[in-house]
Structures are given as structure tokens and as C-alpha cells.
C-alpha atoms as a PDB file:
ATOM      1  CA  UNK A   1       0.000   0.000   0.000  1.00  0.00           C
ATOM      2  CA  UNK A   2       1.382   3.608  -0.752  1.00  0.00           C
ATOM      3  CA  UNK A   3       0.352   6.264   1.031  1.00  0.00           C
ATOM      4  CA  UNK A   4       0.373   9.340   0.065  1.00  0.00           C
ATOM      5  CA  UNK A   5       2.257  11.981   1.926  1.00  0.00           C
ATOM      6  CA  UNK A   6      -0.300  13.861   2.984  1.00  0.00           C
ATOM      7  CA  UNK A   7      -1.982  10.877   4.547  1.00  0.00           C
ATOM      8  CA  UNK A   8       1.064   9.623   6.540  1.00  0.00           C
ATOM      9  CA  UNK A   9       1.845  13.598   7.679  1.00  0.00           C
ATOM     10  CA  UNK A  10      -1.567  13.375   9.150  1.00  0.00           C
ATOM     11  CA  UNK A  11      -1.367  10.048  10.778  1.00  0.00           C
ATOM     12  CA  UNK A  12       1.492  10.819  12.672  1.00  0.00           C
ATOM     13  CA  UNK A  13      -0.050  14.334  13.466  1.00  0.00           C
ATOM     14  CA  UNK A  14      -3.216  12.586  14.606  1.00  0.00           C
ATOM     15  CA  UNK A  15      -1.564   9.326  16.334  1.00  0.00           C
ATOM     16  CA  UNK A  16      -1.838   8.486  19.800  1.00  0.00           C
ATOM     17  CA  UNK A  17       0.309   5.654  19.808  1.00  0.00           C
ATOM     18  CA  UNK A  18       2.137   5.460  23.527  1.00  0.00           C
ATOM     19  CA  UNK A  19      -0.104   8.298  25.051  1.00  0.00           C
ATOM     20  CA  UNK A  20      -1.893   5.675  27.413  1.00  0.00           C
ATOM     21  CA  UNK A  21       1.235   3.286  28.028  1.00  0.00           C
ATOM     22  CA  UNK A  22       2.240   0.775  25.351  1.00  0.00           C
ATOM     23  CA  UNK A  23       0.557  -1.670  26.360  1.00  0.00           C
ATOM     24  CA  UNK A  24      -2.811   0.175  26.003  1.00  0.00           C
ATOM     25  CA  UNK A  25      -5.674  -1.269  23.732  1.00  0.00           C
ATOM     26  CA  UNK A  26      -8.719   0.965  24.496  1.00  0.00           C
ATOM     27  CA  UNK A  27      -7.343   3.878  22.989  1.00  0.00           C
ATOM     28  CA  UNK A  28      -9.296   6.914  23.565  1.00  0.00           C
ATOM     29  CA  UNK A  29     -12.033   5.629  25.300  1.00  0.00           C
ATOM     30  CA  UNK A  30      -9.448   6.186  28.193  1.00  0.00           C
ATOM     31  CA  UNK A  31     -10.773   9.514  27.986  1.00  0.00           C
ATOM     32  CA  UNK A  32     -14.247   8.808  29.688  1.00  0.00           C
ATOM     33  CA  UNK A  33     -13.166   9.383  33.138  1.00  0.00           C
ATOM     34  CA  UNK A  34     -15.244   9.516  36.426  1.00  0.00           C
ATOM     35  CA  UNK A  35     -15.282  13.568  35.759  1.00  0.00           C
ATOM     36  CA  UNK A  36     -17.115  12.742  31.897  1.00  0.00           C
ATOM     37  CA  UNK A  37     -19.328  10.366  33.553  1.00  0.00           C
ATOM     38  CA  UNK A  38     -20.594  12.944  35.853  1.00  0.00           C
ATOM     39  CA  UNK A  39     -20.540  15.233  33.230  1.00  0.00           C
ATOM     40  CA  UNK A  40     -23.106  13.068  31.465  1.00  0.00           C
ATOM     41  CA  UNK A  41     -25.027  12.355  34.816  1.00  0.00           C
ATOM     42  CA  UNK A  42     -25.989  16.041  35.069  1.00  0.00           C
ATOM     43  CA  UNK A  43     -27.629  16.050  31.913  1.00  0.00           C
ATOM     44  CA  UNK A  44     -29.926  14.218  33.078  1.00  0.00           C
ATOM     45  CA  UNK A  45     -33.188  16.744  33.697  1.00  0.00           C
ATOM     46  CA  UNK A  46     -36.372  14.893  32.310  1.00  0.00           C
ATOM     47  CA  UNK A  47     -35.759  11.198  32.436  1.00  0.00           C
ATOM     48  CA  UNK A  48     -36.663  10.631  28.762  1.00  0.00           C
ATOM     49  CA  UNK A  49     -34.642   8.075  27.221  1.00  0.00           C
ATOM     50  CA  UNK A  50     -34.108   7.210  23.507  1.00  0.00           C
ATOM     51  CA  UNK A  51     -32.954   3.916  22.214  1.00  0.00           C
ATOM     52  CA  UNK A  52     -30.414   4.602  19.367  1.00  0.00           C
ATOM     53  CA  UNK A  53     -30.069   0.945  17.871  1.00  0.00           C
ATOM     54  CA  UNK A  54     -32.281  -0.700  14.640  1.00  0.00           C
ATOM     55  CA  UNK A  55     -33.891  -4.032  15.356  1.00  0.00           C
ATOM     56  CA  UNK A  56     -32.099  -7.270  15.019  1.00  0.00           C
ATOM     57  CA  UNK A  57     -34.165  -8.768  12.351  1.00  0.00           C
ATOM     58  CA  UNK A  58     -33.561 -10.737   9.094  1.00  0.00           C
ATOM     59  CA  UNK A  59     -34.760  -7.110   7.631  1.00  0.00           C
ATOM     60  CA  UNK A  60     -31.764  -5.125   8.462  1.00  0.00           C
ATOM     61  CA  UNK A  61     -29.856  -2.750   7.003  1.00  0.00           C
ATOM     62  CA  UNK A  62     -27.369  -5.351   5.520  1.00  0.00           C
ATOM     63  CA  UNK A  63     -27.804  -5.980   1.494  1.00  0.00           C
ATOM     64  CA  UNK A  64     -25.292  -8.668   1.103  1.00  0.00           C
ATOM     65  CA  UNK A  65     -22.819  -6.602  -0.306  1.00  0.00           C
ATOM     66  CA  UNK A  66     -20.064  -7.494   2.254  1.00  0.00           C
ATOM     67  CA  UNK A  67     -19.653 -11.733   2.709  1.00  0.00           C
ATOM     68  CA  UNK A  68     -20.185 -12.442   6.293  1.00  0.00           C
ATOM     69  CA  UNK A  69     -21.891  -8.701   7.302  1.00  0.00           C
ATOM     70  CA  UNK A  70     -25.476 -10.839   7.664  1.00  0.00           C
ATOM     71  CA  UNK A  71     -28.288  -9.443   9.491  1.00  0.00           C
ATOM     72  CA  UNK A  72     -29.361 -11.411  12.255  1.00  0.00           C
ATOM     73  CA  UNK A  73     -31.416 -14.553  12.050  1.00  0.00           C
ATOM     74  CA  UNK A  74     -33.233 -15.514  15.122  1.00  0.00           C
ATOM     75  CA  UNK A  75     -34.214 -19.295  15.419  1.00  0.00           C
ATOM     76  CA  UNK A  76     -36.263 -21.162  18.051  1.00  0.00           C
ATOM     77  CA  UNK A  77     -34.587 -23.886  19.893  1.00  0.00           C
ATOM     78  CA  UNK A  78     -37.075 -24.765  22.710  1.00  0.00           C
ATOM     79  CA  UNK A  79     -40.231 -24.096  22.425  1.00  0.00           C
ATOM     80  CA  UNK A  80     -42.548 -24.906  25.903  1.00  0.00           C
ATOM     81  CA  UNK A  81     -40.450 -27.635  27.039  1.00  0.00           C
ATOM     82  CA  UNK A  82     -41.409 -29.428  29.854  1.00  0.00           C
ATOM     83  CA  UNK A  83     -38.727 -29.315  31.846  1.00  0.00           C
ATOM     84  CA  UNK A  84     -39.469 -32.135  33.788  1.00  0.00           C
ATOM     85  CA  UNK A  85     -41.674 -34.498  30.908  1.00  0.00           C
ATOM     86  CA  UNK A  86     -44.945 -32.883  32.993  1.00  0.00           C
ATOM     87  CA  UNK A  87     -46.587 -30.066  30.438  1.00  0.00           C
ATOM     88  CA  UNK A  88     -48.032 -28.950  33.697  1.00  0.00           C
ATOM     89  CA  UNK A  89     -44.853 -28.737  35.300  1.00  0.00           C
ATOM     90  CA  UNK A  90     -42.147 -25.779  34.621  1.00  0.00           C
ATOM     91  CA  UNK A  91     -41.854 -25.728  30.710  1.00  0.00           C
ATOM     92  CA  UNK A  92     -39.510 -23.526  28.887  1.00  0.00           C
ATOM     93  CA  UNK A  93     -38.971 -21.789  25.503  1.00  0.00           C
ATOM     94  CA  UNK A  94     -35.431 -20.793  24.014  1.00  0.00           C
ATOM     95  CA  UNK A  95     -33.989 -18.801  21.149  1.00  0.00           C
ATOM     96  CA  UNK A  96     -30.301 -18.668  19.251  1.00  0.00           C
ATOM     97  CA  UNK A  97     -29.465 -15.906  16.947  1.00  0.00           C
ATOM     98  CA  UNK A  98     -26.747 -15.912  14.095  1.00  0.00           C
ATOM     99  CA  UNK A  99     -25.372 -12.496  12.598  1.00  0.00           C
ATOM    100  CA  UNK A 100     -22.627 -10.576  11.591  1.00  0.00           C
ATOM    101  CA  UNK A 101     -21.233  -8.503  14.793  1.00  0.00           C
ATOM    102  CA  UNK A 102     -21.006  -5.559  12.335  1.00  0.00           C
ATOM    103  CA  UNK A 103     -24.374  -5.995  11.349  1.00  0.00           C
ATOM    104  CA  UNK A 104     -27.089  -3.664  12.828  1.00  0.00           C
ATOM    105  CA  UNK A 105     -26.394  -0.598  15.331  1.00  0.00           C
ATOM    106  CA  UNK A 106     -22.336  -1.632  16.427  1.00  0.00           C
ATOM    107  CA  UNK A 107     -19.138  -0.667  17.660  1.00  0.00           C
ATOM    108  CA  UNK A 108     -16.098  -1.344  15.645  1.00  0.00           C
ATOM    109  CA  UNK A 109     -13.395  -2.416  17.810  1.00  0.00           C
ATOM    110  CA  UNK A 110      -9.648  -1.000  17.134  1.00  0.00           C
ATOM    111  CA  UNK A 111      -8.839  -4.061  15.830  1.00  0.00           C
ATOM    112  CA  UNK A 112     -10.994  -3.913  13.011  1.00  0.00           C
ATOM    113  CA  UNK A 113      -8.571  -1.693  10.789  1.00  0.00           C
ATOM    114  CA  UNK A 114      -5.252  -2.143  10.248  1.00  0.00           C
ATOM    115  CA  UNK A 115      -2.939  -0.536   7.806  1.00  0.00           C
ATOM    116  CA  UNK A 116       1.107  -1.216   6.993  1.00  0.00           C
ATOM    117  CA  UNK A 117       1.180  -4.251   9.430  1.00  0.00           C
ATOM    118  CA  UNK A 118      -0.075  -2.857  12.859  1.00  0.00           C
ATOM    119  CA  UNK A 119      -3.361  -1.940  14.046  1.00  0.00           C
ATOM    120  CA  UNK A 120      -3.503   1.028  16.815  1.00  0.00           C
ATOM    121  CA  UNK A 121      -0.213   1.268  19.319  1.00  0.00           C
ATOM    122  CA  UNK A 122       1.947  -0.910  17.318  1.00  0.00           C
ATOM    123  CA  UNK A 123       0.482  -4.438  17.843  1.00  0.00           C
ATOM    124  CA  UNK A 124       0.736  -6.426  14.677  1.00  0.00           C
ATOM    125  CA  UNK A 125      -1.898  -6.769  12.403  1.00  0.00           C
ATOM    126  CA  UNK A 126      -1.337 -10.737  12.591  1.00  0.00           C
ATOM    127  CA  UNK A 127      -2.299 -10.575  16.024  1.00  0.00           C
ATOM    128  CA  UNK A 128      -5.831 -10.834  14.394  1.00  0.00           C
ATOM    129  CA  UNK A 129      -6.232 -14.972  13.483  1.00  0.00           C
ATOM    130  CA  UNK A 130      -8.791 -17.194  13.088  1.00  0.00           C
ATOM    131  CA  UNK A 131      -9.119 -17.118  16.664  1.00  0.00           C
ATOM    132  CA  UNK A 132     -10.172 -13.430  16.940  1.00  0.00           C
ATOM    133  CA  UNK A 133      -8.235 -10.274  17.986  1.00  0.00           C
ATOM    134  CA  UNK A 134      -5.261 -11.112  20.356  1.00  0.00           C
ATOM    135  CA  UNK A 135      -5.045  -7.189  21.099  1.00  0.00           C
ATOM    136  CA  UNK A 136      -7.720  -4.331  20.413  1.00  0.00           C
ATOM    137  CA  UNK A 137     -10.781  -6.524  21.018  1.00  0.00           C
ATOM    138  CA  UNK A 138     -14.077  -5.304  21.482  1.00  0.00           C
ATOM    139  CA  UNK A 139     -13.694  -6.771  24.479  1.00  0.00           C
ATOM    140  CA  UNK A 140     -10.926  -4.297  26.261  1.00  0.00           C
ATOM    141  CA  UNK A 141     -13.301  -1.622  26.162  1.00  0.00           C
ATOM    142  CA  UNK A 142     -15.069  -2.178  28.911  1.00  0.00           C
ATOM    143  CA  UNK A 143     -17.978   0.114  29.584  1.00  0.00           C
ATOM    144  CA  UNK A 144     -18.997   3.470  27.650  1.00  0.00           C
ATOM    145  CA  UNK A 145     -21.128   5.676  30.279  1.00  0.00           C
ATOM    146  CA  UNK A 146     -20.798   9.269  29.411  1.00  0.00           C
ATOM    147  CA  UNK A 147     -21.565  12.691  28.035  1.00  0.00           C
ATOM    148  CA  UNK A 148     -23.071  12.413  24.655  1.00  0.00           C
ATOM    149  CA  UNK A 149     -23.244  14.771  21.671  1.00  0.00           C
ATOM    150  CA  UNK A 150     -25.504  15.108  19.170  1.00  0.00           C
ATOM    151  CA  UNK A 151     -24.089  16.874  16.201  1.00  0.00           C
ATOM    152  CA  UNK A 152     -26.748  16.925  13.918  1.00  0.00           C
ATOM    153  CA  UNK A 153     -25.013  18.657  10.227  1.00  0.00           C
ATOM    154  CA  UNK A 154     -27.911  17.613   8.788  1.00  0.00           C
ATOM    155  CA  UNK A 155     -30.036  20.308  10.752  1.00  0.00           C
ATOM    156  CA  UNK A 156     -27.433  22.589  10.318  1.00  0.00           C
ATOM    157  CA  UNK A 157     -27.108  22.498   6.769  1.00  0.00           C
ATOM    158  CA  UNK A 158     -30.927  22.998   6.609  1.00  0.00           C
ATOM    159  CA  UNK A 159     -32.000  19.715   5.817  1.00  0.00           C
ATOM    160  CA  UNK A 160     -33.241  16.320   6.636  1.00  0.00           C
ATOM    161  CA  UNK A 161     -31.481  14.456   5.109  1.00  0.00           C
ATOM    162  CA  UNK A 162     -27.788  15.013   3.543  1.00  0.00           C
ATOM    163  CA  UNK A 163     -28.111  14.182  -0.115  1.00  0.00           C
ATOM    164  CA  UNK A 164     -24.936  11.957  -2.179  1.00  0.00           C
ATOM    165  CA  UNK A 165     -21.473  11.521  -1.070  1.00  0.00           C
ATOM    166  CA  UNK A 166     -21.160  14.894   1.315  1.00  0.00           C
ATOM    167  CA  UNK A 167     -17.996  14.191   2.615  1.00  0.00           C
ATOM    168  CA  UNK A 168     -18.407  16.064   6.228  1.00  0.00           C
ATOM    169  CA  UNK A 169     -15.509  17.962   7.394  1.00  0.00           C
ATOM    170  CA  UNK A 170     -14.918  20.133  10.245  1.00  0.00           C
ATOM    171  CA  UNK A 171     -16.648  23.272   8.888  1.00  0.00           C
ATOM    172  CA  UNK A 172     -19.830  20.696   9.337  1.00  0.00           C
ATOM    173  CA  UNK A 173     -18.898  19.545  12.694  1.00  0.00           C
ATOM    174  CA  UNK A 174     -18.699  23.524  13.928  1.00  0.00           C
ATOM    175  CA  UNK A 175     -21.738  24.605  12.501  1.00  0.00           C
ATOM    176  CA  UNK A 176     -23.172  21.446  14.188  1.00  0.00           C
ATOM    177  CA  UNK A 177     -21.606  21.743  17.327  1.00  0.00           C
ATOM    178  CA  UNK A 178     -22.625  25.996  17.528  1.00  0.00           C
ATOM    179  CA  UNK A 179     -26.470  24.842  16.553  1.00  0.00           C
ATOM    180  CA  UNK A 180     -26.174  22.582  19.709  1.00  0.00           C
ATOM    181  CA  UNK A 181     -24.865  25.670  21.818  1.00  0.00           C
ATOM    182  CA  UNK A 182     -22.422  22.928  23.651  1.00  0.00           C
ATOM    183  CA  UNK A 183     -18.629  22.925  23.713  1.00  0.00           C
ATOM    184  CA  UNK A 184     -17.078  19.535  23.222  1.00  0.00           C
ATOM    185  CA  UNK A 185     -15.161  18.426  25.620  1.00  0.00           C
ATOM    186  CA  UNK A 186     -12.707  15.352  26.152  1.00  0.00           C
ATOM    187  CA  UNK A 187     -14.164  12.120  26.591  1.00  0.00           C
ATOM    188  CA  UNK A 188     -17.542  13.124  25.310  1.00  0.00           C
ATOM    189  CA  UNK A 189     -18.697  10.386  22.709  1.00  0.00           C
ATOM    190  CA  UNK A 190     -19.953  12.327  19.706  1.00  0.00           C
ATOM    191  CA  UNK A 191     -23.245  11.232  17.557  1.00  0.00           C
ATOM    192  CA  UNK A 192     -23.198  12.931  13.743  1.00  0.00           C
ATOM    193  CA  UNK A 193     -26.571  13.093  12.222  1.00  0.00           C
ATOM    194  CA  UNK A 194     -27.048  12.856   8.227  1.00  0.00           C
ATOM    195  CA  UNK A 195     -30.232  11.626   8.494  1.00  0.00           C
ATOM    196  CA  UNK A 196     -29.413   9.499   5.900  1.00  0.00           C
ATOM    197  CA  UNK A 197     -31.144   6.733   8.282  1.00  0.00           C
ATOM    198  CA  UNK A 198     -34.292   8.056   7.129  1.00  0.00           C
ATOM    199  CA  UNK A 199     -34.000   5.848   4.300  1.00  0.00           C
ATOM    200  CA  UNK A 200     -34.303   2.455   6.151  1.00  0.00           C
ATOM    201  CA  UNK A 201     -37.704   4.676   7.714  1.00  0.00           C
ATOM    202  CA  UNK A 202     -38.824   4.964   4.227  1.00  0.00           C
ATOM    203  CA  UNK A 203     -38.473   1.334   3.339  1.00  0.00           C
ATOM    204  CA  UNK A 204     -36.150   1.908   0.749  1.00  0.00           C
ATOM    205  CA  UNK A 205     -33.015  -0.747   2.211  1.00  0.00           C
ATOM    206  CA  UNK A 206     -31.508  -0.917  -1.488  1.00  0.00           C
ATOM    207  CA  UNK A 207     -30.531   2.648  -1.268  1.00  0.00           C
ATOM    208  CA  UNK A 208     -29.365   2.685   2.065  1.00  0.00           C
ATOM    209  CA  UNK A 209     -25.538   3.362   2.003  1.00  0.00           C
ATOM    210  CA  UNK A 210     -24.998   4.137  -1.567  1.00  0.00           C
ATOM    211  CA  UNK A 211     -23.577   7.220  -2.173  1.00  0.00           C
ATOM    212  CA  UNK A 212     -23.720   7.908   1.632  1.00  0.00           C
ATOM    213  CA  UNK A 213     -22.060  10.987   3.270  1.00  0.00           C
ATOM    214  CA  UNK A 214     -20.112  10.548   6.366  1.00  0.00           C
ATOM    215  CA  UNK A 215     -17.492  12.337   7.819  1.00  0.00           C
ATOM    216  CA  UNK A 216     -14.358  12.881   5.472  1.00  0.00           C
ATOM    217  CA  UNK A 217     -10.436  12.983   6.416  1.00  0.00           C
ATOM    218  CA  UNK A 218     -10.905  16.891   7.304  1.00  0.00           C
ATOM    219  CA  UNK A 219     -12.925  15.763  10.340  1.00  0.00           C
ATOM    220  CA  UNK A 220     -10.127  13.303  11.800  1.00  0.00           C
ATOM    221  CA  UNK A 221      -7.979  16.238  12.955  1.00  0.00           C
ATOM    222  CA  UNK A 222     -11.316  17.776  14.670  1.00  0.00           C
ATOM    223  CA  UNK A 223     -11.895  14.986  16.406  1.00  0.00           C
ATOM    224  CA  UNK A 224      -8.291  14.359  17.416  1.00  0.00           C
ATOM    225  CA  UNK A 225      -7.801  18.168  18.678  1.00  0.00           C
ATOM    226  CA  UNK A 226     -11.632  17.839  20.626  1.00  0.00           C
ATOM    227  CA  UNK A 227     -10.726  14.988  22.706  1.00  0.00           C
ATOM    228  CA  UNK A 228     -13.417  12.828  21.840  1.00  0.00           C
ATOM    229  CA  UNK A 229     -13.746   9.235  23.541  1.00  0.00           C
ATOM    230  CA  UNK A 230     -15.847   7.590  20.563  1.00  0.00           C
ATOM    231  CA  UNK A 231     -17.871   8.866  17.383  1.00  0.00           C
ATOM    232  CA  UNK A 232     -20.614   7.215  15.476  1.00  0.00           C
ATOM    233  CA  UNK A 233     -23.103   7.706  12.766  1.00  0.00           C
ATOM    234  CA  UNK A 234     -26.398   7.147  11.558  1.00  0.00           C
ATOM    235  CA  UNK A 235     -25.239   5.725   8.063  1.00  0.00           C
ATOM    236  CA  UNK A 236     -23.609   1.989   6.693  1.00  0.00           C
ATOM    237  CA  UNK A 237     -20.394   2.681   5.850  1.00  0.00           C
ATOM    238  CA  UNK A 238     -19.594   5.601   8.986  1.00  0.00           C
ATOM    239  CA  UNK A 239     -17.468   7.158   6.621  1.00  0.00           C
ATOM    240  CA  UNK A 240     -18.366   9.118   3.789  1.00  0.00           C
ATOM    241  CA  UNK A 241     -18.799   6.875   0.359  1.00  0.00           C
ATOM    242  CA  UNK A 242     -17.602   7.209  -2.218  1.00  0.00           C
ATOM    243  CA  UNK A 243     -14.095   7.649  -0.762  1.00  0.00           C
ATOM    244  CA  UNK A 244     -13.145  10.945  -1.590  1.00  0.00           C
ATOM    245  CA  UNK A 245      -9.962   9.830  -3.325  1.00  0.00           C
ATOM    246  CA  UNK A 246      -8.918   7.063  -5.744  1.00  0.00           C
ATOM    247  CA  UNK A 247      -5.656   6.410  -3.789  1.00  0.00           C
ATOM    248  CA  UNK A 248      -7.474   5.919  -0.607  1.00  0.00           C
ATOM    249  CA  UNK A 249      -9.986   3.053   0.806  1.00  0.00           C
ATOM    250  CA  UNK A 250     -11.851   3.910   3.410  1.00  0.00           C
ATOM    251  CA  UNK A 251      -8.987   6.590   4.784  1.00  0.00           C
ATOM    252  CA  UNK A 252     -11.323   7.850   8.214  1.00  0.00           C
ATOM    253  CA  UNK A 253     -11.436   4.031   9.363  1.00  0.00           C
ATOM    254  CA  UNK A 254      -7.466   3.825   9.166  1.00  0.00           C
ATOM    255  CA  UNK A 255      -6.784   6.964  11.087  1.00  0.00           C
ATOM    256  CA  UNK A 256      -9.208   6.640  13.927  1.00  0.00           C
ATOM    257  CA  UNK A 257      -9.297   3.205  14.470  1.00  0.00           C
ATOM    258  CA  UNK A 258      -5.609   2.527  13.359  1.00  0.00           C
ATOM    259  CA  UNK A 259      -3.663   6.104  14.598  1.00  0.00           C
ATOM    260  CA  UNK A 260      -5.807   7.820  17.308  1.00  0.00           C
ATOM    261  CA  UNK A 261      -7.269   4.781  18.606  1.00  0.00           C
ATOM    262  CA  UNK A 262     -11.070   6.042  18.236  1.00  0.00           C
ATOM    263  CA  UNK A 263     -13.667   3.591  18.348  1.00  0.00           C
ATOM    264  CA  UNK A 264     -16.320   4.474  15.840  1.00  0.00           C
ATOM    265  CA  UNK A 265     -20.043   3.117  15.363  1.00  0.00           C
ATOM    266  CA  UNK A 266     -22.184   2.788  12.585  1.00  0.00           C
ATOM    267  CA  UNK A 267     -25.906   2.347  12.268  1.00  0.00           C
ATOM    268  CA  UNK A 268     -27.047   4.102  14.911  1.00  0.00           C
ATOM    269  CA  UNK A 269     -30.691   5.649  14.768  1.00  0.00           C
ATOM    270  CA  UNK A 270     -30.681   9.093  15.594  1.00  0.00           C
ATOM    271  CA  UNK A 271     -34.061  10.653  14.529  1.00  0.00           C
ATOM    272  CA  UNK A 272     -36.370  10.277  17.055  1.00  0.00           C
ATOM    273  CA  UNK A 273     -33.628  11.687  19.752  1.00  0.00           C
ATOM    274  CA  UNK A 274     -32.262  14.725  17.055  1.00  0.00           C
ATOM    275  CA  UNK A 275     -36.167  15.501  16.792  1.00  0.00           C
ATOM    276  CA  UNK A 276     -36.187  15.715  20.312  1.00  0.00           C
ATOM    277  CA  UNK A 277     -32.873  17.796  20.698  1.00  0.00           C
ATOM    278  CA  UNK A 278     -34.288  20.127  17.508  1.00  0.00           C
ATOM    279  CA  UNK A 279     -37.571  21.157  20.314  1.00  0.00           C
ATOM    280  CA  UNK A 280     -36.211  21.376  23.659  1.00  0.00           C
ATOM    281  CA  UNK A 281     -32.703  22.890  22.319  1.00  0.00           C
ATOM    282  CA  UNK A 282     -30.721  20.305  24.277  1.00  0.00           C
ATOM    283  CA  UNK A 283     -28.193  18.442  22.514  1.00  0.00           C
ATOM    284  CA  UNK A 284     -26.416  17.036  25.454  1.00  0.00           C
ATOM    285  CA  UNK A 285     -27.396  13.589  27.244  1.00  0.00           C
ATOM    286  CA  UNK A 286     -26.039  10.693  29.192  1.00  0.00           C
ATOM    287  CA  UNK A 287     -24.813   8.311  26.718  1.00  0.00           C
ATOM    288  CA  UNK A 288     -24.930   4.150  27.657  1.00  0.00           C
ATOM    289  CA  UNK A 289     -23.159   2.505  24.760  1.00  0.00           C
ATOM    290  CA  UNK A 290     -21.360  -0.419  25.605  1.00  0.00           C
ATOM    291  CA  UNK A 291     -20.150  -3.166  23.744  1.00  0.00           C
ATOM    292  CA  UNK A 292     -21.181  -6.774  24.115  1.00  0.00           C
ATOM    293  CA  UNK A 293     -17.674  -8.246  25.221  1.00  0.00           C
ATOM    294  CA  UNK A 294     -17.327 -10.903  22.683  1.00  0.00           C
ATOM    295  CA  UNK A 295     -14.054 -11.950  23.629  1.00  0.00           C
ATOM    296  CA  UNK A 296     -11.523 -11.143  20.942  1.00  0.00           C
ATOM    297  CA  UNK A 297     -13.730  -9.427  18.370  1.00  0.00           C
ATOM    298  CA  UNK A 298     -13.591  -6.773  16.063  1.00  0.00           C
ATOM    299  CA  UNK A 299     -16.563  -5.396  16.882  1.00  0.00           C
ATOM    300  CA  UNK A 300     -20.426  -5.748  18.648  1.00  0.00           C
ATOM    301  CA  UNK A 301     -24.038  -4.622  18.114  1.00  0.00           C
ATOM    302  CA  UNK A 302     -24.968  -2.347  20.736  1.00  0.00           C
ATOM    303  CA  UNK A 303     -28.889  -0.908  22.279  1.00  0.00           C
ATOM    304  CA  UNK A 304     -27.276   2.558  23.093  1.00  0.00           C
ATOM    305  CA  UNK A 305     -29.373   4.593  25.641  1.00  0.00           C
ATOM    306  CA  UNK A 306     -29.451   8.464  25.507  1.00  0.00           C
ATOM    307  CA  UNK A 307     -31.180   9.768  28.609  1.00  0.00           C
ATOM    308  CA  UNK A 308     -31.924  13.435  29.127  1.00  0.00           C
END
């Protein structure tokens, strides 16, 4: 792979490799301290909480296009057993589901990405086997409780909905954030709206995620110089897509996942809670977000909770 210069200038500017020890593997989710869960505590004022995640159904936002990515399939595998052979007696029912951990509303986990060998800190991309993630698992980290963010550029742009491959940069993120009225502060976990969601409302999965907008390499260095513990977005491919250059697959993943250590999400559904931020004027909430720990994988659906 050849980078180009300007790429590797801002990896290194961006990188946080060593900041949190060598041996770290959560990256900037070290950020959420006790201070930025108490930050997000106090924003709680009405007790209304918003779920963020799709349902895990066969009818999810996954089209096949990436092998593997399924949507979930839920099967029955008791179904009123009697427990004890009396149908009178205790009888049980039980379910198993099969999907893609990257399927529906998810984390990706820092080793997800990985780029000239090494995925974040300097642990070797072969680290990753057939046996899961060694180092950067979804697993290692641990809880996300804090302040979240709603950014919502769609609103800001005057919108609902961003239309094509709108590559958001941090011009977008600023007119976002001053909408909101709320300074961004270090381990906050940031939510950008597009409202490109509003196409699964609408029915329409086919066009879901194709051309999508998404933040674009000018918002990496925003969200390295605000501090941010996580980011995620309401659309498929979190990024924006098209990539904006030929030279360059999926550049956003590789520097936050690979060089600041930034776990991202995807698929999260922001509409009812940005509708809800777009009347009261609050754009703040406690954020619950955290990852099943499947132990050693590259990522995991998550129900995240905002609670204002």
C-alpha cells in the first residue's frame, strides 16, 4: 500500500500511539473518566430516554454486499419444554441468533482496521487470526457511560437528510456543534446526524448506504484536537462513500481506528432523539453505549441509551 504523503503527515499528526502506556488497547475511550461520567449524569433533567439501535431482524440494514456482514437470524430452539416431561410442570422456551457482529447498530473495535502491518499502538496486524483479535478486542473496552453529543449537520445544513457523497468535514462539525450551543469536551462520545437513516424509515433498504455521506479525512484532525472518547453515525459505511480519493480506501477508518485509537459506530438511529434535541434545544445527554464483550472481536451490536 502507498500512502500518500499527505496521509502519513496526518497520521502521525493525529496518532496516539504510547499516550496511554504501550501496552494500552482501548485507545481513547481512556478519555471517559469519572469527571465525563458525571458530566453526562448532570444532563440528566427529564428522564426521557431514547434507544439509538435498529432491530435485530432478518430485515436489516445489511444488502449482502459485504460476505459475512449478515443481518441477524433468530431461530427457536425450545419451544414450551417441559422441563421435567410434565406439560403442567415448569416448561420452557429458548432462542439462538446468528449475525454478523457488524451488522445492525455496532461498535467497531480498534482491531478492526489495520494498515502497513499494525493496528492502533503498534500491535501487529497478525495478532488478528482465526481465533479473533489477540489485542484491540471489542472486548478491552469495557464500559462506555458518558456525556453524549448530538451533532446533527444535517439540521445545520438545513436539511433532513444530507443528499450523495457529502464528505463532512470540520466546517460541518462547527456549525453542528454551535447549533447545539455545547462545547465539546474530552471524553464526550460524539453522535453525527445525516439523516441518511431516514432511508431504512422509508423502506427503501436498497438505497441505504450508496452514495452515503459521512465524515471525510478533514474531520479526523477535529476529532483528534476535541478529545473525543468515541464517534458514530447514523449511516452503513460511517465514513463518507464514495471515498473521496482514488488512492485511498476507506482513509477515516485507518486513522481513527488505526492512529488515534477512536472507536467508531455505525448504524445508529438518531431521529427520534435529534427531533427531540431540535424542540427542547438540548443536545447534550447521558450516553450508555457499551459493547457486548465478545471476547476477541472486532466489533459488537450495541442498544445505546441516551437519557436526558
Amino acid at each position: 500500500m502507498n500512502l500518500s504523503e499527505d496521509f502519513v503527515e496526518l497520521a502521525k499528526r493525529v496518532s496516539n500511539w504510547g499516550r496511554w502506556g504501550d501496552d494500552d488497547e482501548r485507545g481513547t475511550l481512556n478519555l471517559i473518566d469519572a469527571s465525563a461520567v458525571r458530566r453526562g449524569a448532570a444532563c440528566v433533567l427529564t428522564g426521557k430516554t431514547f434507544s439509538l439501535a435498529l432491530p435485530l431482524n432478518s430485515d436489516g440494514p445489511q444488502t449482502g454486499v459485504i460476505p459475512g456482514r449478515d443481518n441477524p437470524d433468530h431461530r427457536m430452539v425450545a419451544v414450551n419444554m417441559a422441563f421435567t416431561g410434565d406439560p403442567n410442570d415448569f416448561a420452557t422456551s429458548d432462542d439462538a441468533v446468528s449475525m454478523g457482529l457488524q451488522a445492525a447498530t455496532h461498535w467497531d473495535a480498534l482491531a478492526h482496521v489495520s494498515y502497513g502491518g499494525f493496528l492502533y499502538n503498534g500491535f501487529p496486524a497478525s495478532s488478528v487470526t482465526d481465533a479473533g483479535a489477540a489485542h484491540c478486542g471489542v472486548d478491552k473496552a469495557g464500559t462506555i457511560v458518558t456525556r453524549g453529543v448530538l451533532l446533527d449537520v444535517a439540521r445545520a445544513r438545513g436539511v433532513d437528510r444530507l443528499e450523495g457523497a457529502h464528505a463532512i468535514g470540520a466546517d460541518d462539525l462547527e456549525a453542528a456543534r454551535e447549533l447545539a450551543k455545547v462545547d465539546v469536551e474530552p471524553g464526550d462520545v460524539v453522535l453525527i446526524r445525516t439523516g441518511q437513516i431516514r432511508v431504512l424509515h422509508d423502506g427503501d433498504k436498497n438505497a441505504y448506504g450508496h452514495p452515503s455521506p459521512g465524515p471525510g479525512m478533514r474531520a479526523v484532525q477535529w476529532f483528534r484536537d476535541h478529545d473525543i472518547a468515541a464517534v458514530a453515525t447514523d449511516n452503513l459505511t460511517f465514513e463518507v462513500f464514495p471515498c473521496e480519493r482514488d488512492d485511498l480506501f476507506l482513509p477515516v477508518h485507518l486513522l481513527d481506528l488505526r492512529d488515534i485509537g477512536l472507536t467508531q459506530g455505525q448504524n445508529f438511529d438518531l431521529e427520534a432523539l435529534a427531533a427531540d434535541c431540535a424542540d427542547d434545544g438540548v443536545f447534550t445527554f447521558l450516553l450508555e453505549a457499551s459493547p457486548q464483550p465478545f471476547t476477541g472481536a472486532t466489533g459488537s451490536p450495541v442498544n445505546p441509551v441516551a437519557t436526558k
